[in-house]
PDB file of N, CA and C in Angstrom:
ATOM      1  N   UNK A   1       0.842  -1.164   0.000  1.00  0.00           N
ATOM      2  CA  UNK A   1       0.000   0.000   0.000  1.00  0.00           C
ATOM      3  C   UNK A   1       0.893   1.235   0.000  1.00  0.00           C
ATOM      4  N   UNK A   2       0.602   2.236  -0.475  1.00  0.00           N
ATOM      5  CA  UNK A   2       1.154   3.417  -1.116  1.00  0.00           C
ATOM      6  C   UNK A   2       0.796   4.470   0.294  1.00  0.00           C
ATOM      7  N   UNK A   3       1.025   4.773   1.300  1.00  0.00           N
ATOM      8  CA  UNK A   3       0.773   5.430   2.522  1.00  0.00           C
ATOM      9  C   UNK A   3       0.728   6.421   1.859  1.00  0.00           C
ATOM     10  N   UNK A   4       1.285   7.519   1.663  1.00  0.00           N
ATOM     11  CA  UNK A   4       1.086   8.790   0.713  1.00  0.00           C
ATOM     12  C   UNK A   4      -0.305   9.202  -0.005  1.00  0.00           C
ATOM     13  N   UNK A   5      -0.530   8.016  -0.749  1.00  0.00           N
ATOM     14  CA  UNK A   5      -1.778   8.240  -1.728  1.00  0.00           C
ATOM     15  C   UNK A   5      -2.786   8.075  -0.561  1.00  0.00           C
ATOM     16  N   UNK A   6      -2.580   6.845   0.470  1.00  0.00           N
ATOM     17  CA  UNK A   6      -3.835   6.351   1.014  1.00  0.00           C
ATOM     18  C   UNK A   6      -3.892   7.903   1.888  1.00  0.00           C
ATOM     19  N   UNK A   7      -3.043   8.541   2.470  1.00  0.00           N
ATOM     20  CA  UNK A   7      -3.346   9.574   3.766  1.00  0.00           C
ATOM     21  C   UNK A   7      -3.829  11.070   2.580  1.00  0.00           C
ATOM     22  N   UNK A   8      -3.234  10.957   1.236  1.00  0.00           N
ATOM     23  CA  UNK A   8      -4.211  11.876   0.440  1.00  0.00           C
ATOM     24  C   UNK A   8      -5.902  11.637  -0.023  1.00  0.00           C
ATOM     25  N   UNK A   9      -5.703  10.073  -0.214  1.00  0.00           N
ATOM     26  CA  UNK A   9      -7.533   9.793  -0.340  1.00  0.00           C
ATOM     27  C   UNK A   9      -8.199  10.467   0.795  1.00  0.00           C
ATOM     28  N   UNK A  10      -8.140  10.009   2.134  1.00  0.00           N
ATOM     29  CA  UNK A  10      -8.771   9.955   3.500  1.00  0.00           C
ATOM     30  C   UNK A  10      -8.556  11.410   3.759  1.00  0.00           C
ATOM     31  N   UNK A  11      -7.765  12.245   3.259  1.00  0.00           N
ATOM     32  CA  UNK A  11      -7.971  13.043   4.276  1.00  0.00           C
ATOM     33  C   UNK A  11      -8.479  14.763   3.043  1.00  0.00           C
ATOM     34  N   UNK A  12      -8.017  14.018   1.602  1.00  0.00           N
ATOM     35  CA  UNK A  12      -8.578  14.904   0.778  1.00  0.00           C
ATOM     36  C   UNK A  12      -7.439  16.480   0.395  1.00  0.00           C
ATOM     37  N   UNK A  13      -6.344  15.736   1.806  1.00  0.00           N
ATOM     38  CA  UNK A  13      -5.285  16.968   1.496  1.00  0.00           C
ATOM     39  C   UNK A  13      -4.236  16.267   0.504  1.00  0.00           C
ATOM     40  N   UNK A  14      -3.716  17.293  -0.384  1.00  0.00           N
ATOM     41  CA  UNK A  14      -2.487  17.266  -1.034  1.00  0.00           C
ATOM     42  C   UNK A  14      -1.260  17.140   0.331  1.00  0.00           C
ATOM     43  N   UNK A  15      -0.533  15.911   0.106  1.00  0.00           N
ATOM     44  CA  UNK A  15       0.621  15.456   1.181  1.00  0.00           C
ATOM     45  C   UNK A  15       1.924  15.651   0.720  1.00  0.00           C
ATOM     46  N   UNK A  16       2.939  15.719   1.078  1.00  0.00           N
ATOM     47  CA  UNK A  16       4.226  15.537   0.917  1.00  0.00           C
ATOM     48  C   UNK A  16       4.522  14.245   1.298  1.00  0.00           C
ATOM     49  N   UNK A  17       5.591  13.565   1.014  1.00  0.00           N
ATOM     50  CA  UNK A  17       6.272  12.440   1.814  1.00  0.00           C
ATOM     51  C   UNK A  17       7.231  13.010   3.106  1.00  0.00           C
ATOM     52  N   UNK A  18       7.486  13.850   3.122  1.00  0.00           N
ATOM     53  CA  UNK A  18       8.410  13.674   4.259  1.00  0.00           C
ATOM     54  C   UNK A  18       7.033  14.700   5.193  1.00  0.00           C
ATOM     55  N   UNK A  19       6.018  14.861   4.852  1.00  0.00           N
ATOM     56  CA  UNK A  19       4.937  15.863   6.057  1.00  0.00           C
ATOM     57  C   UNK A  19       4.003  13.911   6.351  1.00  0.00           C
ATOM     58  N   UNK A  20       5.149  12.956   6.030  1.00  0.00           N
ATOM     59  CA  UNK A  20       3.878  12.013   6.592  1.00  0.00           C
ATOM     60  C   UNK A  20       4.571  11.530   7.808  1.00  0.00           C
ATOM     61  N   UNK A  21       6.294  11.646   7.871  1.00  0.00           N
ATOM     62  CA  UNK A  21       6.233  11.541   9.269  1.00  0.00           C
ATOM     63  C   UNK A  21       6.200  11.818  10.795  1.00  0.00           C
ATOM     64  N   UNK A  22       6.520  13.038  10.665  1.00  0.00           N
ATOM     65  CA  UNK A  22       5.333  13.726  11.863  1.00  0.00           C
ATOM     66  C   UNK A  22       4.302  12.411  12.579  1.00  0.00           C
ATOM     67  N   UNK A  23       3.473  12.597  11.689  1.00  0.00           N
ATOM     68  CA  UNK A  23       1.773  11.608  12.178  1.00  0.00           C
ATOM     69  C   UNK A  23       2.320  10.370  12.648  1.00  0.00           C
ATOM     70  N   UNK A  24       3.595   9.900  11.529  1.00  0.00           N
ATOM     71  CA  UNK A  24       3.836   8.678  12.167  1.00  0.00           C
ATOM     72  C   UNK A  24       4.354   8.511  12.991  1.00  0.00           C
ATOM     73  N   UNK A  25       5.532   9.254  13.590  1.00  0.00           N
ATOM     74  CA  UNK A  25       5.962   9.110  14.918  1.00  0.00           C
ATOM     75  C   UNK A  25       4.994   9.760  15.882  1.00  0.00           C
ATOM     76  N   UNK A  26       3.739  10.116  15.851  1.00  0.00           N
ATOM     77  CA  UNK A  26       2.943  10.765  16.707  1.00  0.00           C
ATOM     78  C   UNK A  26       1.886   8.945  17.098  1.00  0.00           C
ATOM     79  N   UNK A  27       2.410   8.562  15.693  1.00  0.00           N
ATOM     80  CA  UNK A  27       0.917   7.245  15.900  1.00  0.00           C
ATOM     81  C   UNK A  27       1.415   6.042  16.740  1.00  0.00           C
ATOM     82  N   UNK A  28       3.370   5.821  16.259  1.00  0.00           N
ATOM     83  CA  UNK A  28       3.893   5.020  17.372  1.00  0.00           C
ATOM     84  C   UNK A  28       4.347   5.747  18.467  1.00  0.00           C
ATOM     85  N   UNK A  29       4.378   6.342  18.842  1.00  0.00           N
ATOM     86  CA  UNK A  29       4.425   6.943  20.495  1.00  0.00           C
ATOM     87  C   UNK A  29       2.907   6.260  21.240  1.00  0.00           C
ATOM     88  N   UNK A  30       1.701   6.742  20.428  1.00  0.00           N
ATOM     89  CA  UNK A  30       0.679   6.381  20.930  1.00  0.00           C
ATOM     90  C   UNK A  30       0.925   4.227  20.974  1.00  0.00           C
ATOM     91  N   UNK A  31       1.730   3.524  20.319  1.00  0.00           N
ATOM     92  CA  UNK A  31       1.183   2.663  20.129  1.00  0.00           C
ATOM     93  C   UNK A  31       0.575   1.882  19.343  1.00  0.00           C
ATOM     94  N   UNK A  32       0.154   2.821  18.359  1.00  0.00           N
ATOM     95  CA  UNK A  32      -0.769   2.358  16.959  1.00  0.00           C
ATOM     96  C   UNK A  32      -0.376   2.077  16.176  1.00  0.00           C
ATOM     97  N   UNK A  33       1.493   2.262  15.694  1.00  0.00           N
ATOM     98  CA  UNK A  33       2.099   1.657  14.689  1.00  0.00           C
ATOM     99  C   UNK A  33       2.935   1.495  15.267  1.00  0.00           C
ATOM    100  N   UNK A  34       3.577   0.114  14.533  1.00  0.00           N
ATOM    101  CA  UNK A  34       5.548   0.518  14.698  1.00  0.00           C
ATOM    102  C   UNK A  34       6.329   0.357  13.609  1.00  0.00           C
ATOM    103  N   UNK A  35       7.698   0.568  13.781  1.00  0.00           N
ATOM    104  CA  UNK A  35       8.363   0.867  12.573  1.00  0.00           C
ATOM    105  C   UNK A  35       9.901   0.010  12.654  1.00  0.00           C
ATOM    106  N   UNK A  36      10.366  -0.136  12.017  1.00  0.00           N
ATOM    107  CA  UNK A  36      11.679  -1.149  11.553  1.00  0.00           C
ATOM    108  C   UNK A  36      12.482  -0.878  10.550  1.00  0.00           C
ATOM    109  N   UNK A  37      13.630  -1.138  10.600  1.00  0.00           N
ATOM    110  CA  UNK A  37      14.583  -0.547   9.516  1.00  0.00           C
ATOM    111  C   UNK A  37      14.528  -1.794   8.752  1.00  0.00           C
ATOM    112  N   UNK A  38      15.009  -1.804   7.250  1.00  0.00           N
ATOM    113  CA  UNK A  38      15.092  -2.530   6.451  1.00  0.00           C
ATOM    114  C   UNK A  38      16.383  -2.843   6.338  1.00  0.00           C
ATOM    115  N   UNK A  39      17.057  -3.688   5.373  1.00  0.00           N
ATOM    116  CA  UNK A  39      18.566  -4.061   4.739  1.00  0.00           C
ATOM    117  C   UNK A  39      18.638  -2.660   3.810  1.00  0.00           C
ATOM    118  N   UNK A  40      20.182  -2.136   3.869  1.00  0.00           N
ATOM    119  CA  UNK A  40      20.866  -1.492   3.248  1.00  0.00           C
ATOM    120  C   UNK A  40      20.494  -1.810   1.840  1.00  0.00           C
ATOM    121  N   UNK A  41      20.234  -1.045   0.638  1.00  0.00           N
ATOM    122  CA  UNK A  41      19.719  -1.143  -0.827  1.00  0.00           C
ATOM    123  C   UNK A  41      20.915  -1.210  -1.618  1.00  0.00           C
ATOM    124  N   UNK A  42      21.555  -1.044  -2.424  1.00  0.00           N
ATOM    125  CA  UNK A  42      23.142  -0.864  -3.547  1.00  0.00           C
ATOM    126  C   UNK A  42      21.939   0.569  -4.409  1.00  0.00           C
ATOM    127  N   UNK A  43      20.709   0.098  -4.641  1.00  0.00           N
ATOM    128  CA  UNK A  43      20.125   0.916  -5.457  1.00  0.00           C
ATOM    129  C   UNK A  43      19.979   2.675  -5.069  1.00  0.00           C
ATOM    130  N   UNK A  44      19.841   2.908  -3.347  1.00  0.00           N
ATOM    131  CA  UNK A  44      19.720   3.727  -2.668  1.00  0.00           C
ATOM    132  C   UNK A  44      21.326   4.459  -1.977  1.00  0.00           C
ATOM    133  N   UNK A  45      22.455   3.590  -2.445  1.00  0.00           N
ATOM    134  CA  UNK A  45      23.331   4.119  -1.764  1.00  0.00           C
ATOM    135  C   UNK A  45      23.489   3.754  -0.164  1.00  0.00           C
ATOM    136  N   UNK A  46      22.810   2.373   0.049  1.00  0.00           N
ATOM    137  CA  UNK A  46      23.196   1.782   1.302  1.00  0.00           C
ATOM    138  C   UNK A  46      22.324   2.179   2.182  1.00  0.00           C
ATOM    139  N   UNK A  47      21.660   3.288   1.533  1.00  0.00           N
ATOM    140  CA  UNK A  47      20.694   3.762   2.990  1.00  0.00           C
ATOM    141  C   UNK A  47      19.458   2.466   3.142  1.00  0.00           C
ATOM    142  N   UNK A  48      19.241   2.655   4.630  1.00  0.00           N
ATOM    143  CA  UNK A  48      18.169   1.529   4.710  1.00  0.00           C
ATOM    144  C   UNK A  48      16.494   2.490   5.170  1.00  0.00           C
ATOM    145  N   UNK A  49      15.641   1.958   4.701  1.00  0.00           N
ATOM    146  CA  UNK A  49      14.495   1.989   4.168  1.00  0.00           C
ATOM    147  C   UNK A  49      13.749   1.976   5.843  1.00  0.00           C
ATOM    148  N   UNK A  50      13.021   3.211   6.344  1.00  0.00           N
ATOM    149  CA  UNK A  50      12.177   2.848   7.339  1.00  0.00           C
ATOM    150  C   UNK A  50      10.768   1.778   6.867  1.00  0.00           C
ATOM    151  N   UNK A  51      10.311   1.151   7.710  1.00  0.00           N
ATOM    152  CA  UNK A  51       9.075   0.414   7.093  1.00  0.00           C
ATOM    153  C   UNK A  51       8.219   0.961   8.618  1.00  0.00           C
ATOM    154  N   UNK A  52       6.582   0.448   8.206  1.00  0.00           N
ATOM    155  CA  UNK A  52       6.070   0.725   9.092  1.00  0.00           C
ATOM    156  C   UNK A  52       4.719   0.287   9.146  1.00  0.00           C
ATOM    157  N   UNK A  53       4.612  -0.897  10.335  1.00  0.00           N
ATOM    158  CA  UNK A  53       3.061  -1.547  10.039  1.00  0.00           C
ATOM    159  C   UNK A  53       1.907  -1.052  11.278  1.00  0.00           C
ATOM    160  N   UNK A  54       0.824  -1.516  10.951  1.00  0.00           N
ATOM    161  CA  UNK A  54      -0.001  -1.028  12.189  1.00  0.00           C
ATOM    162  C   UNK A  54       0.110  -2.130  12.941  1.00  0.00           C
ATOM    163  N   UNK A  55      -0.402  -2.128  14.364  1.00  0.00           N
ATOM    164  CA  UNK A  55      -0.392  -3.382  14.963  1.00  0.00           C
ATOM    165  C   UNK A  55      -1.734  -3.646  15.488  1.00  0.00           C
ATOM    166  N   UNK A  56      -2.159  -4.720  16.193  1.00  0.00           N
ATOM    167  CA  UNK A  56      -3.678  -4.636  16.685  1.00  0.00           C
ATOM    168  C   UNK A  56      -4.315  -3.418  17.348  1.00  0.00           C
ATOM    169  N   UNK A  57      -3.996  -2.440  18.125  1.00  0.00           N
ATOM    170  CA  UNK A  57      -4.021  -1.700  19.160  1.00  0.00           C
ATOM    171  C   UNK A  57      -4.604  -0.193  17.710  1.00  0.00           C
ATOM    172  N   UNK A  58      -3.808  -0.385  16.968  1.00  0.00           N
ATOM    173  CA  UNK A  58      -4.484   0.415  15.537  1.00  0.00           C
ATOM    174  C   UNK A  58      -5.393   0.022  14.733  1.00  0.00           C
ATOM    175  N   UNK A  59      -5.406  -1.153  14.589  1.00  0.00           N
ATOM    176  CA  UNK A  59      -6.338  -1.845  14.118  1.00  0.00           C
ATOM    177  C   UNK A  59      -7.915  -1.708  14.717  1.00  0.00           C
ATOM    178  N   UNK A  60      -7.546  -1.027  15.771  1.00  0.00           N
ATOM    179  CA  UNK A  60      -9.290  -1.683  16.751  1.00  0.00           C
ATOM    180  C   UNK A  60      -9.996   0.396  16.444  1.00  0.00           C
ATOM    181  N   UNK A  61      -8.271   1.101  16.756  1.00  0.00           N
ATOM    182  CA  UNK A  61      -8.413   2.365  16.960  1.00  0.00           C
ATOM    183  C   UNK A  61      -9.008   2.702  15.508  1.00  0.00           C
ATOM    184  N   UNK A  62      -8.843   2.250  14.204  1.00  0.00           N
ATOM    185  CA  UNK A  62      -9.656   2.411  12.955  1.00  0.00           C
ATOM    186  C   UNK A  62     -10.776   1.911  13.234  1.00  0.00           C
ATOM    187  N   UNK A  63     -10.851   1.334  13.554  1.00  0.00           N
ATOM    188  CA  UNK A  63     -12.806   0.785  13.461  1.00  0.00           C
ATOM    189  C   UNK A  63     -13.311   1.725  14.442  1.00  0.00           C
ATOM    190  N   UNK A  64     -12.834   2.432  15.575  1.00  0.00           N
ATOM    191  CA  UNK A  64     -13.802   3.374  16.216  1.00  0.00           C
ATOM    192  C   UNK A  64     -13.775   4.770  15.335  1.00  0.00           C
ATOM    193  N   UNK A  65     -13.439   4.903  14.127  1.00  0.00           N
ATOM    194  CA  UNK A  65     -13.032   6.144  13.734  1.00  0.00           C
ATOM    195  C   UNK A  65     -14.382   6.048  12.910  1.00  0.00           C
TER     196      UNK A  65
END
């Protein structure tokens, strides 16, 4: 899933990529996501790739929304 596009559908605002993490470190502080580094790329210049899934505790917090 394309996080970018999905937080422009839902919320109807034009996003940046780097104005999406803010929210996300606001959503794992709360708990609602977490995040993990990936393996170093050759394609990227070694940098490694944040990832970032929801966990149950977000999962329940979408259905009350």
């Amino acid at each position: 899933m394309n996080l970018l596009k999905e937080a422009q559908k839902h919320t109807g605002k034009k996003r940046t990529l780097s104005g999406i993490y803010i929210p996300l470190g606001r959503l794992e502080k709360r708990g609602l996501v977490e995040s993990y580094y990936g393996d170093p790329t050759p394609q990227r210049g070694g940098m490694r790739k944040r990832f970032y899934r929801i966990i149950p505790d977000g999962f329940r917090a979408l259905k009350e929304v």
